[in-house]
Protein backbone atom coordinates (compact mmCIF):
# COMPACT_ATOMS: atom_id res chain seq x y z
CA UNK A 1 0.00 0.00 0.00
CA UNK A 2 1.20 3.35 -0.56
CA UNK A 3 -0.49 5.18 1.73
CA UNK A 4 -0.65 4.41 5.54
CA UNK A 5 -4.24 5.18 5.94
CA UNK A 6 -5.22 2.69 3.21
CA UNK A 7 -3.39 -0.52 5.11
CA UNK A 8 -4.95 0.22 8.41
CA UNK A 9 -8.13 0.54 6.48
CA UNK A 10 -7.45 -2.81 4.63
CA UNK A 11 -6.07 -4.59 7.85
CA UNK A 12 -9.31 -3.06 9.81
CA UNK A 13 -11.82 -4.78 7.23
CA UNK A 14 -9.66 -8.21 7.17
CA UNK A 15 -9.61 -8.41 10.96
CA UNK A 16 -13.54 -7.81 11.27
CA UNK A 17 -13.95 -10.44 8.15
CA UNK A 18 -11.76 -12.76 10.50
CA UNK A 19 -13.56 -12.46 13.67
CA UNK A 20 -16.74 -12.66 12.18
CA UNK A 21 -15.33 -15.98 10.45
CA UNK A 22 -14.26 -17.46 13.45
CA UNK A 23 -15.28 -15.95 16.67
CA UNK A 24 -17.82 -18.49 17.62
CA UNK A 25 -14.91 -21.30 17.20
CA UNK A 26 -11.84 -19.52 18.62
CA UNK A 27 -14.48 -18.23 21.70
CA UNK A 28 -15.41 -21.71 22.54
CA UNK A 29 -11.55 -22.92 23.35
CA UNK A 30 -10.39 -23.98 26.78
CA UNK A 31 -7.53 -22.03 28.04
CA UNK A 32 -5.28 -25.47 26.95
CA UNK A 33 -6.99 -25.21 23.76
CA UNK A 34 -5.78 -20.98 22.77
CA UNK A 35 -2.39 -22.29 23.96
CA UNK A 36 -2.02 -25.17 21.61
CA UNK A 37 -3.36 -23.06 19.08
CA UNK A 38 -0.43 -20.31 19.52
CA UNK A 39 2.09 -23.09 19.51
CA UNK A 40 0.45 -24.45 16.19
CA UNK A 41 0.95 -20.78 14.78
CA UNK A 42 4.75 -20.94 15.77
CA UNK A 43 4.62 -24.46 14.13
CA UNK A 44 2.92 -22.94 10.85
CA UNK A 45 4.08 -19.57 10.10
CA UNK A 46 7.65 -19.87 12.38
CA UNK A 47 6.18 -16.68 13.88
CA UNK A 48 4.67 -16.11 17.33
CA UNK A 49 1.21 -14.71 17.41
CA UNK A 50 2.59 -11.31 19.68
CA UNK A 51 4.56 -10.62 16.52
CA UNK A 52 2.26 -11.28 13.97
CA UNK A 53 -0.08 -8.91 16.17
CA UNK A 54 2.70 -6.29 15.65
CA UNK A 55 3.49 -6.52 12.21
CA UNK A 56 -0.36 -6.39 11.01
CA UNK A 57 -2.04 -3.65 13.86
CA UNK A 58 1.14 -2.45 15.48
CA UNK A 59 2.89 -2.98 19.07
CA UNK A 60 -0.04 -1.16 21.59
CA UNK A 61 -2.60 -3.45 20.01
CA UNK A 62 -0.03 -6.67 20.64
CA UNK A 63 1.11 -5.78 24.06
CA UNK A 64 -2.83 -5.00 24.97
CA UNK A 65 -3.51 -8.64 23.50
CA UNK A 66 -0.83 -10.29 24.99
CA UNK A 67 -1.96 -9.01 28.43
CA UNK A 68 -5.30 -10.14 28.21
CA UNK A 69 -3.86 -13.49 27.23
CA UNK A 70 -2.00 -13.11 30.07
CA UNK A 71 -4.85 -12.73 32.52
CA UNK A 72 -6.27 -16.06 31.46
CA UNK A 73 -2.79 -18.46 31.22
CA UNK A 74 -2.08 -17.77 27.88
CA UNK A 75 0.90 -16.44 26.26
CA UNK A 76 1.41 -15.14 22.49
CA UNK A 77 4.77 -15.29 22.75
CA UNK A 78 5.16 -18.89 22.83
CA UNK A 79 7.58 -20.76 20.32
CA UNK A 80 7.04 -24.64 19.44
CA UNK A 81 9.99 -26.73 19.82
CA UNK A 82 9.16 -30.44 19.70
CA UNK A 83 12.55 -31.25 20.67
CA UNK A 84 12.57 -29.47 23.83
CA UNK A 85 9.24 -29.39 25.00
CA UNK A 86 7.40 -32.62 25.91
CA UNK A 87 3.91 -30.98 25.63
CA UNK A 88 5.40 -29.95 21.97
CA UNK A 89 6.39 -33.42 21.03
CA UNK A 90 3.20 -34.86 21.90
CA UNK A 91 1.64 -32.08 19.86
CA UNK A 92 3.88 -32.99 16.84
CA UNK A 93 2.88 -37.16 17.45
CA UNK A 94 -0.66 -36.26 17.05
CA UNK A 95 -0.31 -34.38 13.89
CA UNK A 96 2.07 -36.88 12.73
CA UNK A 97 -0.52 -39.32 13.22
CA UNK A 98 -3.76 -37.92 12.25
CA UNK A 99 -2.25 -35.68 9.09
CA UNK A 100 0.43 -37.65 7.38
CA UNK A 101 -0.82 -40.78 6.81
């Protein structure tokens, strides 16, 4: 975009498309579930949801998400290393075992 005013216009209308999408699903996870789904970000996009927060709608609307994930166990900062993390190796056996058969 060439003008500034036109991408937050653009990444205004996507983000209200994308909640409308899938705010009944993504409101009906378990605390467990929003972390998984973080980690399966990480595992996707080798990004962390805080800074795909910042690159799209900038750092106040990141930190303010991050500290409402905060308040309810969550963190957007959250990497997925299967090789490290137990809870992340499990992850990758079930998607290993469900996906790529």
């Amino acid at each position: 975009f060439k003008k500034k005013r036109l991408y937050k216009r653009y990444t205004r209308r996507f983000q209200k498309k994308l909640l409308h999408q899938f705010s009944a699903s993504i409101s009906d996870l378990t605390r467990k579930e929003g972390v998984i789904l973080t980690k399966l970000m990480y595992r996707e996009f080798d990004v962390t949801a805080y800074e795909m927060i910042v690159s799209y709608r900038g750092g106040v609307h990141a930190f303010f998400w991050h500290r409402l994930a905060r308040l309810y166990e969550g963190n957007l900062k959250l990497t997925y290393n299967p090789n490290l993390s137990l809870e992340d190796f499990l992850i990758e056996e079930i998607i290993k075992q469900h996906f790529d058969e």
